[in-house]
C-alpha atoms as a PDB file:
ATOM      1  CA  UNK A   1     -43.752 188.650-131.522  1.00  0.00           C
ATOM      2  CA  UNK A   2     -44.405 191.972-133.179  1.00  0.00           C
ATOM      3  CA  UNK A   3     -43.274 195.746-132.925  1.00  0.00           C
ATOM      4  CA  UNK A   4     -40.977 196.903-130.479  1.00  0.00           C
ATOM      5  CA  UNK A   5     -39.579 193.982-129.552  1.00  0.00           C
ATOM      6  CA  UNK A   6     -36.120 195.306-130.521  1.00  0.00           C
ATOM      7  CA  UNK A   7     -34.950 198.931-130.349  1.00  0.00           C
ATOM      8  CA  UNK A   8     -36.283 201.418-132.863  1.00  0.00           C
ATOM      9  CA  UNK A   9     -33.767 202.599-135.476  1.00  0.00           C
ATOM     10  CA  UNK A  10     -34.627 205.565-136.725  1.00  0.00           C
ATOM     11  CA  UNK A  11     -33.926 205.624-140.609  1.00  0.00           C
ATOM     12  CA  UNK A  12     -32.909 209.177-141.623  1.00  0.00           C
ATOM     13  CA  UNK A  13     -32.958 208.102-145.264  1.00  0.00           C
ATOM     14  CA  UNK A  14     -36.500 207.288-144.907  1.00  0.00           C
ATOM     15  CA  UNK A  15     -37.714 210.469-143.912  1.00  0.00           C
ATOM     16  CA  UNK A  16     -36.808 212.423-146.880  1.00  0.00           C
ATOM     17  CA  UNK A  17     -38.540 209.399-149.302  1.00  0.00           C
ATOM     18  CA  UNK A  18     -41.335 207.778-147.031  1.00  0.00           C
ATOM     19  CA  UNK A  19     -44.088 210.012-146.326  1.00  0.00           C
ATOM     20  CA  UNK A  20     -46.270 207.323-144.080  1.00  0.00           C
ATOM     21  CA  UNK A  21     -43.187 207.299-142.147  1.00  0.00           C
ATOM     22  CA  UNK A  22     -41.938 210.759-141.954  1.00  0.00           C
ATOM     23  CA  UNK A  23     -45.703 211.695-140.859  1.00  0.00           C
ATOM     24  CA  UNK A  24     -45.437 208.618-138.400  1.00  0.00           C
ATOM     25  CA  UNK A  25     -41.894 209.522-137.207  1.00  0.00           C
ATOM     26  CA  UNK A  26     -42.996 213.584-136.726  1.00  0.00           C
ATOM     27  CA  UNK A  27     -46.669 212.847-135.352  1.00  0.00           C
ATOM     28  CA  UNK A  28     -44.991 210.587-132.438  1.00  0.00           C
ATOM     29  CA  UNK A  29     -42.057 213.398-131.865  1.00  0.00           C
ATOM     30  CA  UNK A  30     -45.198 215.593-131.396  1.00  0.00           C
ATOM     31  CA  UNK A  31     -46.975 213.349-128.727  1.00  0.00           C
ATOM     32  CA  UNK A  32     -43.843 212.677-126.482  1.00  0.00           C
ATOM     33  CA  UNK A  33     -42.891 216.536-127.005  1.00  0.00           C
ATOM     34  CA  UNK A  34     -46.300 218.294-126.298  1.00  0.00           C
ATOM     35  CA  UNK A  35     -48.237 215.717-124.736  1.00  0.00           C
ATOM     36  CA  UNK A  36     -50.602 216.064-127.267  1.00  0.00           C
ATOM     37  CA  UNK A  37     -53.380 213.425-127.099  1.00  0.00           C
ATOM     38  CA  UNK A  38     -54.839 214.907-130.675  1.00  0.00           C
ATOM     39  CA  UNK A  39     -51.475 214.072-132.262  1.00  0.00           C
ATOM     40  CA  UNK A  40     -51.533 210.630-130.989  1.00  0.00           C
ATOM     41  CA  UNK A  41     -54.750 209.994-132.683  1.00  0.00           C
ATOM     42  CA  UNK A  42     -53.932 211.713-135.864  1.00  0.00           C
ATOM     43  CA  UNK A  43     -51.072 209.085-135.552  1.00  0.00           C
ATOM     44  CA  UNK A  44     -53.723 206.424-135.229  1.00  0.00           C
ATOM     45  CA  UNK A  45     -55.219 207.113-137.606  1.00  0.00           C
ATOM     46  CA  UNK A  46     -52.417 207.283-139.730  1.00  0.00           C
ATOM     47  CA  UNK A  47     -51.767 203.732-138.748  1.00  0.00           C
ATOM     48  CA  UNK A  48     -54.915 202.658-140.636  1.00  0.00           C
ATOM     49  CA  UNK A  49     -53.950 202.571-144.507  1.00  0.00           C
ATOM     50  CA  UNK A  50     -57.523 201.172-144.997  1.00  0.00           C
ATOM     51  CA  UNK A  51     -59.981 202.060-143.125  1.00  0.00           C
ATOM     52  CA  UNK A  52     -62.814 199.258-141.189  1.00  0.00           C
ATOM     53  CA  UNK A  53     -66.368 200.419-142.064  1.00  0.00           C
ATOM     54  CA  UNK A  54     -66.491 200.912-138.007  1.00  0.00           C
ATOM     55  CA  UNK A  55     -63.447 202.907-137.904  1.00  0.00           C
ATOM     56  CA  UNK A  56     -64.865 206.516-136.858  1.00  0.00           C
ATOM     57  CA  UNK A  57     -66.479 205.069-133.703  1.00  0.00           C
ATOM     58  CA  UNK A  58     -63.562 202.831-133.088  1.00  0.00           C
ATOM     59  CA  UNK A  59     -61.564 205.811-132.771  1.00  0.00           C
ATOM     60  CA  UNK A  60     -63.841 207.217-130.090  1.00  0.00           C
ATOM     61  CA  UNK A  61     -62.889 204.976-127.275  1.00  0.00           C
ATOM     62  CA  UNK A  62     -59.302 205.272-126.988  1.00  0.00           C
ATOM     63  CA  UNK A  63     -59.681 209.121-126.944  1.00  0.00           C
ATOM     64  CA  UNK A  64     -62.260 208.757-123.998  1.00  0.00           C
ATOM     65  CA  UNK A  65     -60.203 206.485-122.889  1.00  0.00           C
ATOM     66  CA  UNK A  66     -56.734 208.673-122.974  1.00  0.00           C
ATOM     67  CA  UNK A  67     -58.856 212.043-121.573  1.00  0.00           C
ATOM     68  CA  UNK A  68     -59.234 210.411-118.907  1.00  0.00           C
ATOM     69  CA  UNK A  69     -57.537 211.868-115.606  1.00  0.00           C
ATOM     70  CA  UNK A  70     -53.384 210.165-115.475  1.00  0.00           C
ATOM     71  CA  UNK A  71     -54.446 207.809-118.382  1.00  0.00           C
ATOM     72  CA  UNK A  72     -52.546 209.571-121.338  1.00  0.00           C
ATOM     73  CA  UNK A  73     -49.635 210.442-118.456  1.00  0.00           C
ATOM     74  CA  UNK A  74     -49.375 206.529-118.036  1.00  0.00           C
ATOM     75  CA  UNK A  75     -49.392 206.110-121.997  1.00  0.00           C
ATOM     76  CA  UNK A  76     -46.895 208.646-122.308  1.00  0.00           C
ATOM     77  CA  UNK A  77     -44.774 206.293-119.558  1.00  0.00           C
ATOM     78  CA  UNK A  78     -45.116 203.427-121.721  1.00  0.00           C
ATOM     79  CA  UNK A  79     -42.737 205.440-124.721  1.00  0.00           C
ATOM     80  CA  UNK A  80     -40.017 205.913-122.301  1.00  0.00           C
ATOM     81  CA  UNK A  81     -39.358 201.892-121.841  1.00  0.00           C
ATOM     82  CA  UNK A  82     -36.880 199.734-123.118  1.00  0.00           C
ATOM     83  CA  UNK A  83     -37.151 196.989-125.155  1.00  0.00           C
ATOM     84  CA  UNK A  84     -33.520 195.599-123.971  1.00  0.00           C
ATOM     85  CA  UNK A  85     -35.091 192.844-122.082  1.00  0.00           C
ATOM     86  CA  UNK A  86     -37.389 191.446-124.704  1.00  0.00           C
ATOM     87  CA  UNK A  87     -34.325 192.122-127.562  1.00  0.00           C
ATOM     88  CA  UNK A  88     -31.812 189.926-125.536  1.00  0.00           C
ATOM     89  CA  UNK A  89     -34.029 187.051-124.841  1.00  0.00           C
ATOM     90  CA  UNK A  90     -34.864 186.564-128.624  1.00  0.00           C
ATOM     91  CA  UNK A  91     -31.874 184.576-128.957  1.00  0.00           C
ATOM     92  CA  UNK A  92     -33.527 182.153-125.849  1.00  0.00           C
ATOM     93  CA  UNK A  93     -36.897 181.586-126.949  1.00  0.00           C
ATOM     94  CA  UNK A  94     -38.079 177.794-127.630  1.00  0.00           C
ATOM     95  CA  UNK A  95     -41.658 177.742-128.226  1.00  0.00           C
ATOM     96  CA  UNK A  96     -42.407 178.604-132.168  1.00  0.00           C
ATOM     97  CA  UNK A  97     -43.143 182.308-132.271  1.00  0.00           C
ATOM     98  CA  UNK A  98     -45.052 183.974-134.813  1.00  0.00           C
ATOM     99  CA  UNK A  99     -44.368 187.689-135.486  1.00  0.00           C
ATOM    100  CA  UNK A 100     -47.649 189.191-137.682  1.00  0.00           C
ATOM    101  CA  UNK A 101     -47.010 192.914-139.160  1.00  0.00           C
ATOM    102  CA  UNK A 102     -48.673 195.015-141.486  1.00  0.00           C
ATOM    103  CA  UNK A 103     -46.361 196.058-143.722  1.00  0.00           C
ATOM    104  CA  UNK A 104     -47.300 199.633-144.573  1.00  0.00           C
ATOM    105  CA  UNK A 105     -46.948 200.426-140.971  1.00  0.00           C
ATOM    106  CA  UNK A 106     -45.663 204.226-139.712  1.00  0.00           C
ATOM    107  CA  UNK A 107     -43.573 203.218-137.200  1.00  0.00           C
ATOM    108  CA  UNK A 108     -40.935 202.104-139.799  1.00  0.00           C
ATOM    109  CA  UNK A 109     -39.350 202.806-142.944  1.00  0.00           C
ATOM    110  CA  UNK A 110     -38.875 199.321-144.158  1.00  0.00           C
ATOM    111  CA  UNK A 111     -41.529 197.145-141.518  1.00  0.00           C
ATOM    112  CA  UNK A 112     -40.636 193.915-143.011  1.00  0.00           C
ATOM    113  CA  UNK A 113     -36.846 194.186-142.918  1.00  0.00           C
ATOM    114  CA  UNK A 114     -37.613 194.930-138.914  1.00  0.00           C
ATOM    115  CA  UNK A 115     -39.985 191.972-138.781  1.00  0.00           C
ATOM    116  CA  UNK A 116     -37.193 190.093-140.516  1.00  0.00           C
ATOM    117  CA  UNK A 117     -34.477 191.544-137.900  1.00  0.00           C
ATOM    118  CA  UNK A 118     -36.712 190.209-134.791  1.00  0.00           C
ATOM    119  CA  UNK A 119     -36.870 186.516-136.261  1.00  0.00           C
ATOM    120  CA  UNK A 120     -33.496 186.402-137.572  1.00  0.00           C
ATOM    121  CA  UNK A 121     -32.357 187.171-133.946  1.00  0.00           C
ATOM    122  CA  UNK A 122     -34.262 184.024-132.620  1.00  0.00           C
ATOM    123  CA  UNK A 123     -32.814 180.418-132.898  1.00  0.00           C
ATOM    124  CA  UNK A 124     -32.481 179.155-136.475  1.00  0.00           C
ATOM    125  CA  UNK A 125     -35.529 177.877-138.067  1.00  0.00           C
ATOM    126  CA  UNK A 126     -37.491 178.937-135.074  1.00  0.00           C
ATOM    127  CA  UNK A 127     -39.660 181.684-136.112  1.00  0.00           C
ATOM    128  CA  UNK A 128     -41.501 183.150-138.738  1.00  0.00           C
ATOM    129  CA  UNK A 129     -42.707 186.525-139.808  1.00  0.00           C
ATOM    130  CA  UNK A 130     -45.992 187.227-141.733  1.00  0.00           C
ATOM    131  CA  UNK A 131     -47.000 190.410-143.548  1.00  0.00           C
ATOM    132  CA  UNK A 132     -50.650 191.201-143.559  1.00  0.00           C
ATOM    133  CA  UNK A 133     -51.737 192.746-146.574  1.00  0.00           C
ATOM    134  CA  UNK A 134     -53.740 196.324-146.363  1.00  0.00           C
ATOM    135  CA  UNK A 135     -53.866 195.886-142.687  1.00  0.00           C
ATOM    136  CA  UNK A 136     -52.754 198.690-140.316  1.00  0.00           C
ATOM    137  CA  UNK A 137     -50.443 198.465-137.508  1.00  0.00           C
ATOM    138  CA  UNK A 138     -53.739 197.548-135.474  1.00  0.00           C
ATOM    139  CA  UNK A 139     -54.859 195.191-137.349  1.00  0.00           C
ATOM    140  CA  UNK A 140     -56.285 192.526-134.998  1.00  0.00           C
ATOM    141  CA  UNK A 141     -59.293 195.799-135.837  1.00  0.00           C
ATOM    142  CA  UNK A 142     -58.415 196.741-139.145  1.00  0.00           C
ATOM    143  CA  UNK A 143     -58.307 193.542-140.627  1.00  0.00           C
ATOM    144  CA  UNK A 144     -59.056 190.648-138.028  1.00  0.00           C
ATOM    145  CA  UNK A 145     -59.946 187.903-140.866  1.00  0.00           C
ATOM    146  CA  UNK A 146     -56.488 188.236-142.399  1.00  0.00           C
ATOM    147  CA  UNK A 147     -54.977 187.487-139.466  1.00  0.00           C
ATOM    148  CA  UNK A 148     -52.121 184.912-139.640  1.00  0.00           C
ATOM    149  CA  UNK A 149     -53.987 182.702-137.639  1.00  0.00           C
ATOM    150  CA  UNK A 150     -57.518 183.131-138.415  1.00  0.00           C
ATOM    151  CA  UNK A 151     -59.649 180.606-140.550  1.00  0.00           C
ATOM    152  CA  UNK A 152     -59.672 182.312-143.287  1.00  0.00           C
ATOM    153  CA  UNK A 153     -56.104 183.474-143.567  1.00  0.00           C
ATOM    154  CA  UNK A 154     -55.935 181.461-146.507  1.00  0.00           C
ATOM    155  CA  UNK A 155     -58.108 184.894-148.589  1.00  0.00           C
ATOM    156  CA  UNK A 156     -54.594 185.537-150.054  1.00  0.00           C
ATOM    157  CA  UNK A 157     -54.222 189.174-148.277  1.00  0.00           C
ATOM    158  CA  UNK A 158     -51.637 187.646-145.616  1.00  0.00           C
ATOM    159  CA  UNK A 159     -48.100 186.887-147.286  1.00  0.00           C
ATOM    160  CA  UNK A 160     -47.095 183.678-147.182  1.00  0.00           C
ATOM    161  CA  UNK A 161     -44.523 183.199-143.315  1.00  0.00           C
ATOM    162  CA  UNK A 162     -40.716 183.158-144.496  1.00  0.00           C
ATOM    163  CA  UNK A 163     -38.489 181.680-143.053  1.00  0.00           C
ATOM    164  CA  UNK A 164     -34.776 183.932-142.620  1.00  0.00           C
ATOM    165  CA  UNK A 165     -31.246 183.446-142.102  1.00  0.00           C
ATOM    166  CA  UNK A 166     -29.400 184.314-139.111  1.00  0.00           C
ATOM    167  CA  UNK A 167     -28.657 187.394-141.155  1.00  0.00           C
ATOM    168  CA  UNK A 168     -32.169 188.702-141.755  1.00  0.00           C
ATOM    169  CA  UNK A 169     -32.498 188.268-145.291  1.00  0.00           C
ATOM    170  CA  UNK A 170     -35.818 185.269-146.689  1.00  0.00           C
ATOM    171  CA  UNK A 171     -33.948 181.896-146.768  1.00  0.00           C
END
């Protein structure tokens, strides 16, 4: 489980006080606005809080990737979707979930209240949410050893999974 799953709620109080966010929140109004492939990856970028040592040529592919012909059209199609579906079968799911976020990442004001919100909405006790230390919102890349279920997890960079209430809050 992880970003998206539920609707985005825009946090107007955030955007005044958060400037990761605001810059997140504007740099994505730019993208779906103008189209703009360089604001996307400025936004990228911003989604990076530390940077990998490989991080300047992993930044080359996806804009070769996104110049090519339709491909940014089709991203842009992918920001127009719902997440209804996904949202409403939270409360279904049986298997043990686990939702891994980095919690300085752009796309919210407070990312581990939202990763709270998405297990809280799943059966009690079910799932759990993780917050990955200094990792980026892509950090499978920015961080891929501190990830929840790697090996060596256990550096003390990934928080520890809590467990929440039905009301979103740590139990």
């Amino acid at each position: 489980m992880g970003p998206f799953t539920r609707q985005v709620q825009y946090s107007l109080s955030g955007l005044p006080r958060i400037r990761r966010y605001r810059r997140g929140v504007l740099l994505m109004a730019g993208v779906r606005l103008l189209r703009s492939l360089n604001m996307w990856l400025r936004c990228l970028d911003l989604a990076y809080p530390e940077k990998p040592a490989d991080h300047a040529g992993h930044m080359t592919a996806p804009r070769a990737k996104r110049s090519e012909p339709g491909r940014m059209a089709g991203f842009l199609k992918t920001m127009t979707t719902s997440p209804a579906g996904a949202a409403a079968a939270l409360p279904r799911i049986f298997a043990r979930p686990w939702s891994s976020w980095a919690p300085r990442t752009p796309d919210w004001a407070d990312p581990p209240a939202e990763a709270h919100g998405i297990v809280a909405a799943m059966p009690a006790g079910l799932g759990a949410a993780a917050m990955i230390q200094g990792a980026g919102t892509m950090f499978t890349h920015s961080a891929p050893t501190r990830s929840p279920r790697s090996r060596r997890a256990s550096s003390g960079r990934v928080s520890s999974p809590s467990r929440v209430s039905r009301t979103g809050r740590p139990a």
